[in-house]
N, C-alpha and C. Protein backbone atom coordinates (compact mmCIF):
# COMPACT_ATOMS: atom_id res chain seq x y z
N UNK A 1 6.50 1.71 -35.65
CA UNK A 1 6.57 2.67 -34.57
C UNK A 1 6.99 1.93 -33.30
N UNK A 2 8.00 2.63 -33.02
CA UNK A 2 8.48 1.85 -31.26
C UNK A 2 7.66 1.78 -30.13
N UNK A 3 7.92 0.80 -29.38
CA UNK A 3 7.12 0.69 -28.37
C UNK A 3 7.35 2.19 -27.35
N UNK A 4 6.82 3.12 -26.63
CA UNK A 4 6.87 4.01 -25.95
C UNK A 4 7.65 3.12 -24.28
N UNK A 5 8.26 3.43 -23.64
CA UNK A 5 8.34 2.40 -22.34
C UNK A 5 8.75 3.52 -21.46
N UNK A 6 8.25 3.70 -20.56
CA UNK A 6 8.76 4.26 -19.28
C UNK A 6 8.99 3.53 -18.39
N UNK A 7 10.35 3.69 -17.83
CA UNK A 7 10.93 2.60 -16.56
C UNK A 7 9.59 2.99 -15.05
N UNK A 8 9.59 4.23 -14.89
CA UNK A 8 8.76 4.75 -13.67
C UNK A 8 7.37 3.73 -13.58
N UNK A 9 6.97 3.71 -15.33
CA UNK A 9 5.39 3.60 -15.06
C UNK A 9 5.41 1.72 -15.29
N UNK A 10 6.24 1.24 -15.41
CA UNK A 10 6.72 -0.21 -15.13
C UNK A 10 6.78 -0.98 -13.60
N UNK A 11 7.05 -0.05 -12.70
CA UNK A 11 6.39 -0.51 -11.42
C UNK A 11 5.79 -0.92 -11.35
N UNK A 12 4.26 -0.46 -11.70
CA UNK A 12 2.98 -0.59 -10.89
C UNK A 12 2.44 -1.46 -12.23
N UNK A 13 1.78 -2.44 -11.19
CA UNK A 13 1.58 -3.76 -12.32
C UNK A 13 0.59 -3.81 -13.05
N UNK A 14 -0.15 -4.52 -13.50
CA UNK A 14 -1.48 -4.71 -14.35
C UNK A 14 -2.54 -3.91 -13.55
N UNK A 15 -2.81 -5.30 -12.38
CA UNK A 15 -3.61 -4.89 -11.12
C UNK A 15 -3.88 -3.58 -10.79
N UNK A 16 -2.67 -3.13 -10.29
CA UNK A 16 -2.94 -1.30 -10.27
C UNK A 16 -3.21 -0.46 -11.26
N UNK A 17 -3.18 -1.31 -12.54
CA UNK A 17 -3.49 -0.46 -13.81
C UNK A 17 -5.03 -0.15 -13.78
N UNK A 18 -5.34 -2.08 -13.27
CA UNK A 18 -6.50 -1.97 -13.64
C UNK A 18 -7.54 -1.14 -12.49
N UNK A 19 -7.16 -1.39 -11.16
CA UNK A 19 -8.13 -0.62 -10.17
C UNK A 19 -7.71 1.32 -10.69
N UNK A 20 -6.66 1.73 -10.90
CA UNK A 20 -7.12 3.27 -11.58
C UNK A 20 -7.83 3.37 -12.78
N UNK A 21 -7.99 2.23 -13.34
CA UNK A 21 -8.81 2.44 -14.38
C UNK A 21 -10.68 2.34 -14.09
N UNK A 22 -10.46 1.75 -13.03
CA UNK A 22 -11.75 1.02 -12.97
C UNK A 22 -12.39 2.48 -11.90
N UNK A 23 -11.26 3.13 -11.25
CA UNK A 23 -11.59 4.49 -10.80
C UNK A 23 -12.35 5.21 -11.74
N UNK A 24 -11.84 5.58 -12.31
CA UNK A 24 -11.67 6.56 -13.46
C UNK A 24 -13.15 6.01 -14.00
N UNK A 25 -13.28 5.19 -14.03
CA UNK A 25 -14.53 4.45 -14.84
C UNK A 25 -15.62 4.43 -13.98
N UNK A 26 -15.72 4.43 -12.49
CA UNK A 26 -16.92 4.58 -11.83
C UNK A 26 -17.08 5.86 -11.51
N UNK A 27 -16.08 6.87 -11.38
CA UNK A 27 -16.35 7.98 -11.35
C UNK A 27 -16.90 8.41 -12.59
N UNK A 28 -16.77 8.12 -13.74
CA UNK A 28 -17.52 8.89 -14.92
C UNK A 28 -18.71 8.34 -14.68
N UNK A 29 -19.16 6.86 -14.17
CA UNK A 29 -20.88 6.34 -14.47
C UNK A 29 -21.40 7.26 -13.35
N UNK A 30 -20.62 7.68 -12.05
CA UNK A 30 -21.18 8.25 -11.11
C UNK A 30 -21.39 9.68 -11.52
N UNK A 31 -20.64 10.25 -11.91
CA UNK A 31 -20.79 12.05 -12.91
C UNK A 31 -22.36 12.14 -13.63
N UNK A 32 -21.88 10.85 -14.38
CA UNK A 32 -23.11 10.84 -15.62
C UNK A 32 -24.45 10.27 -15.11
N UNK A 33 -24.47 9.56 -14.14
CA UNK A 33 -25.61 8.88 -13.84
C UNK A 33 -26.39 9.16 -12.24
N UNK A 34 -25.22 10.28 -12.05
CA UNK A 34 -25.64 10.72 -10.51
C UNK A 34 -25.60 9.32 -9.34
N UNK A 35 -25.13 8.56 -9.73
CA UNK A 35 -24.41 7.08 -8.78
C UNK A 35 -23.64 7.80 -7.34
N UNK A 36 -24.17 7.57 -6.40
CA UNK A 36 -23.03 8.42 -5.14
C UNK A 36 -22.18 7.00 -4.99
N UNK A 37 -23.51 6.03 -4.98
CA UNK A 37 -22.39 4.28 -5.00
C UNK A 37 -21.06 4.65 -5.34
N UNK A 38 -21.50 5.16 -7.24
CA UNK A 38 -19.57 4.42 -7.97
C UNK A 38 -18.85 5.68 -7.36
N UNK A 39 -19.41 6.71 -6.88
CA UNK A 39 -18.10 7.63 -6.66
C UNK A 39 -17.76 7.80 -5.16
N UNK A 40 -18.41 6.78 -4.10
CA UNK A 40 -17.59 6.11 -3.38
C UNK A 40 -16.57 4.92 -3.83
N UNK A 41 -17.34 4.54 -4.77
CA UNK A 41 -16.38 3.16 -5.14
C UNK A 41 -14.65 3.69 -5.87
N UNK A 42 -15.27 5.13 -6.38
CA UNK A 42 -14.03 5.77 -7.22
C UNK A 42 -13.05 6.27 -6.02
N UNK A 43 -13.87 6.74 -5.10
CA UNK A 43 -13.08 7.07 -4.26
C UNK A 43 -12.17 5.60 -3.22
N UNK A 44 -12.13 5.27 -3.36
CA UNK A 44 -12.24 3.90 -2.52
C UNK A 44 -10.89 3.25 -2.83
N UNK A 45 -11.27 3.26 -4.73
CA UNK A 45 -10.19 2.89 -5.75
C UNK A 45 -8.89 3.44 -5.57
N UNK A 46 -9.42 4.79 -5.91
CA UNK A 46 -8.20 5.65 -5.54
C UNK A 46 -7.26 5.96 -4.46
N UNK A 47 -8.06 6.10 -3.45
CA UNK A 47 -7.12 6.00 -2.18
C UNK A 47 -6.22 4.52 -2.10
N UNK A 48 -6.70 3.57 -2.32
CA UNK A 48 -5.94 2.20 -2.44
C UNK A 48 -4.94 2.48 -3.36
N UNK A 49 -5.16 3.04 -4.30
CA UNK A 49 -3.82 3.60 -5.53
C UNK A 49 -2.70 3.91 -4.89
N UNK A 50 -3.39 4.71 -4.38
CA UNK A 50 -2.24 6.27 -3.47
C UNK A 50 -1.82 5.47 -2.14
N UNK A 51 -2.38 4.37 -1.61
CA UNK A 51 -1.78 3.93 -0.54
C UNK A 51 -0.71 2.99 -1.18
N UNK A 52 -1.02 2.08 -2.09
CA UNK A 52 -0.18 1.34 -2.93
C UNK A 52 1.07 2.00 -3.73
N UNK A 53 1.35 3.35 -4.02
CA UNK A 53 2.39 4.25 -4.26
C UNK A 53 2.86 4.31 -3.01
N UNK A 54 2.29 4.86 -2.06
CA UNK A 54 3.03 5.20 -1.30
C UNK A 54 3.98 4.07 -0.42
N UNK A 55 3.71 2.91 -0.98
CA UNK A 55 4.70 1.50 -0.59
C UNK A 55 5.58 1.68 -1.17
N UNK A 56 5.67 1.67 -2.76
CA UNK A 56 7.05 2.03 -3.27
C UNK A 56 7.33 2.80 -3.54
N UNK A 57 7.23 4.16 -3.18
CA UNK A 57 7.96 5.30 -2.90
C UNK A 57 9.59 4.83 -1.76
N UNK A 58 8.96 4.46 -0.99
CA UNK A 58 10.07 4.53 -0.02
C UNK A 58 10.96 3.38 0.11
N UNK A 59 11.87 2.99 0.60
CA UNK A 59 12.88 2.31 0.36
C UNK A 59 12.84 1.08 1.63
N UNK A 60 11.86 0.43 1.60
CA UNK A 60 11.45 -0.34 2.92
C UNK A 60 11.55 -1.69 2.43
N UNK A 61 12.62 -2.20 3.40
CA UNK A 61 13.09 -3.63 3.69
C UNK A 61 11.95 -4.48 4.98
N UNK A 62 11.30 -5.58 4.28
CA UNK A 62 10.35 -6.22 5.27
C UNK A 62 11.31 -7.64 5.30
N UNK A 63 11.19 -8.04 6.46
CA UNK A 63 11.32 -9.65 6.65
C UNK A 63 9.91 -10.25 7.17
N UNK A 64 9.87 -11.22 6.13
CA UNK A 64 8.78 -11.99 6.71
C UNK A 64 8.56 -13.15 6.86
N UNK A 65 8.52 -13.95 8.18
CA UNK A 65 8.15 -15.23 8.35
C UNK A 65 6.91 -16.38 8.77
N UNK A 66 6.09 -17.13 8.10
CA UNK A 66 5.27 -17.73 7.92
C UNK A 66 5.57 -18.78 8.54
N UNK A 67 4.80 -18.94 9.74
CA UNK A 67 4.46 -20.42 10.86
C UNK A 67 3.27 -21.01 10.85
N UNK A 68 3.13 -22.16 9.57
CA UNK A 68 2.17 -23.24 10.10
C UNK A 68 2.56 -24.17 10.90
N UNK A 69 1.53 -24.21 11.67
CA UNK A 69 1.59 -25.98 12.41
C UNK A 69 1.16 -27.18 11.56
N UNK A 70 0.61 -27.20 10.22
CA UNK A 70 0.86 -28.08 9.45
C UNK A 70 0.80 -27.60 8.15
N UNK A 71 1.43 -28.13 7.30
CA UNK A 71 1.70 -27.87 5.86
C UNK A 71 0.32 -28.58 4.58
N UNK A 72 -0.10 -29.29 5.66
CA UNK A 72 -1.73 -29.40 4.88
C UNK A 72 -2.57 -29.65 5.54
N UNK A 73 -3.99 -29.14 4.86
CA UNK A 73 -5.07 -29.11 5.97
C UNK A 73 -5.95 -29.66 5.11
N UNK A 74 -7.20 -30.28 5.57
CA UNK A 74 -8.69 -30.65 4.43
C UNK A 74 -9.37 -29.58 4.32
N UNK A 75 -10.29 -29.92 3.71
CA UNK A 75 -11.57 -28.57 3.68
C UNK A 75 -12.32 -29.14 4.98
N UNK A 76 -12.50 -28.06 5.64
CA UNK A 76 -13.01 -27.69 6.89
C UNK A 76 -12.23 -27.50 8.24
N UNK A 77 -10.99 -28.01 8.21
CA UNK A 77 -10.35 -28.17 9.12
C UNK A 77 -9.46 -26.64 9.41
N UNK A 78 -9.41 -26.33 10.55
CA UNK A 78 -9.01 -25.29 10.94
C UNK A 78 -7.51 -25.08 10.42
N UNK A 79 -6.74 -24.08 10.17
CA UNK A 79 -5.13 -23.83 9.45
C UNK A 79 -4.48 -22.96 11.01
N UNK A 80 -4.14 -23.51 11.54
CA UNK A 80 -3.08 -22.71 12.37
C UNK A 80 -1.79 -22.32 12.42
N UNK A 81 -1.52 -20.80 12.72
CA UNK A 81 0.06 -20.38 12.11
C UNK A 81 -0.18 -19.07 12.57
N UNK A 82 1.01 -18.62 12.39
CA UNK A 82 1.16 -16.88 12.68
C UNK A 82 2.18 -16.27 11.69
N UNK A 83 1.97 -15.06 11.54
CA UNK A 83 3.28 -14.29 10.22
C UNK A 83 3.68 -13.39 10.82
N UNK A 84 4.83 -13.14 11.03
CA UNK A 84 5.65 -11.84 11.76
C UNK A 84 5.97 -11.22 10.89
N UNK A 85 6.32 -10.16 10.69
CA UNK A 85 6.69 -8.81 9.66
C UNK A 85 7.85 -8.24 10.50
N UNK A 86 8.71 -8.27 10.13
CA UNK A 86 9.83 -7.18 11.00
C UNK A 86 10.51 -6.41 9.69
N UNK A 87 10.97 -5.24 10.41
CA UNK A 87 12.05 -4.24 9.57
C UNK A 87 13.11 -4.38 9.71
N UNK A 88 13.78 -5.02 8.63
CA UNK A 88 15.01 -5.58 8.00
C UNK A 88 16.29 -4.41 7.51
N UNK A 89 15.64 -2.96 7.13
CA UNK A 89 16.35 -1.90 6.92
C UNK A 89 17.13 -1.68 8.09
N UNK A 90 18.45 -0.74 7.70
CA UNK A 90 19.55 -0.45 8.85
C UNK A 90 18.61 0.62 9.20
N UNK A 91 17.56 1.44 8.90
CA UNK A 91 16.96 2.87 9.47
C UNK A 91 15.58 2.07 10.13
N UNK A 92 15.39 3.57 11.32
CA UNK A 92 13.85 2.88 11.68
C UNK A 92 13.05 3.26 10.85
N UNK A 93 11.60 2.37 10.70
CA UNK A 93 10.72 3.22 10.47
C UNK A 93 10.45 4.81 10.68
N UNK A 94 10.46 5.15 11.66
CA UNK A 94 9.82 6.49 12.10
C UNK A 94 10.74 6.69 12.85
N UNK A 95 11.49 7.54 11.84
CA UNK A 95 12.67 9.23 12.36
C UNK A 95 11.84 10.12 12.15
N UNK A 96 11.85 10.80 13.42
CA UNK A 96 11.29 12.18 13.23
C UNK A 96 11.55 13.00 12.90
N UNK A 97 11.57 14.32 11.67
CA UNK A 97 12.04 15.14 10.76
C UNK A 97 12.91 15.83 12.08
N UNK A 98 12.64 16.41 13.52
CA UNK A 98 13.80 17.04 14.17
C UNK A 98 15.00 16.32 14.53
N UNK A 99 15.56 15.11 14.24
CA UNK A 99 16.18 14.58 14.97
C UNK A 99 17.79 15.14 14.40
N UNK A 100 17.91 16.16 14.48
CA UNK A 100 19.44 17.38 14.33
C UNK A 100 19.49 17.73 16.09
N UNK A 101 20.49 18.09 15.76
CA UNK A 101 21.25 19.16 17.18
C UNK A 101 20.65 20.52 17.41
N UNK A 102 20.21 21.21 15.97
CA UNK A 102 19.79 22.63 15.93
C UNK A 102 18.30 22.57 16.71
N UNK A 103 17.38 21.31 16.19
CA UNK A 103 16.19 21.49 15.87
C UNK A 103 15.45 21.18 17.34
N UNK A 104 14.49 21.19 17.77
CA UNK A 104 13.70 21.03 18.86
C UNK A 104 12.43 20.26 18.27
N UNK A 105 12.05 19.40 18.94
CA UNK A 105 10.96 19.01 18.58
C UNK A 105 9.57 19.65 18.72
N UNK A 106 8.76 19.30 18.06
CA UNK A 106 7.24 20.32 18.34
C UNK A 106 6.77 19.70 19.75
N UNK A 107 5.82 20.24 20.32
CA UNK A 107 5.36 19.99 21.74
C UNK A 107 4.58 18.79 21.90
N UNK A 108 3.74 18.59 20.58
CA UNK A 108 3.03 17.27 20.94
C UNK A 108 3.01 16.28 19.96
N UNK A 109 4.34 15.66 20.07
CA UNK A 109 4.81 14.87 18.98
C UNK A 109 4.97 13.22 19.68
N UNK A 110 4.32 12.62 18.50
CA UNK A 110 4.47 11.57 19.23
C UNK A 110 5.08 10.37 17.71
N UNK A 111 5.58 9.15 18.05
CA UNK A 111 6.51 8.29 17.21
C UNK A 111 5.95 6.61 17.81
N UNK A 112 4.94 6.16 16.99
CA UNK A 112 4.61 5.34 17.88
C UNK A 112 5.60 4.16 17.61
N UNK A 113 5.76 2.99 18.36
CA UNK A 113 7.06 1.95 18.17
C UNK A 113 8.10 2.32 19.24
């Protein structure tokens, strides 16, 4: 019997396999055992899911650059550096759905950046 493969569900890696699973799994001990714990924890899971889709849903180019001031440190010694993130895509982040000729914007709209 062939392997089944979906390209879609090949995205999302082990890791995310495993935190919806591990959802799915504290929400049943929380159902069954009256736990409010695991079904915060289910909930918790899940939203991290859905925030983690919603990264690759969209088509977002990051540049990112990593500044240490030294390339090795001991144990205890402080690590100093900074990481910039910039958007590398030709689009901004945040177009606002009116931005046509026809359309008007709503009254209290705001675009932060």
């Amino acid at each position: 019997m062939a392997a089944l493969r979906v390209p879609v569900l090949s995205v999302v890696s082990v890791l995310g396999w495993s935190i919806l699973a591990a959802s799915i799994l504290l929400w049943t001990a929380g159902q069954a055992f009256g736990w409010q714990e695991a079904k915060a924890a289910a909930i918790a899971a899940c939203v991290l899911f859905l925030i983690a889709i919603g990264f690759i849903l969209g088509r977002s180019s990051y540049g990112v650059v990593l500044d240490l001031a030294r390339t090795r440190v001991a144990v205890g010694d402080s690590a100093v550096g900074s990481i910039a993130v910039s958007n590398t895509s030709a689009r901004p982040c945040c177009r606002p759905p009116w931005n046509c000729r026809w359309a008007t914007p709503p009254p209290s709209s705001t675009c932060p950046g």
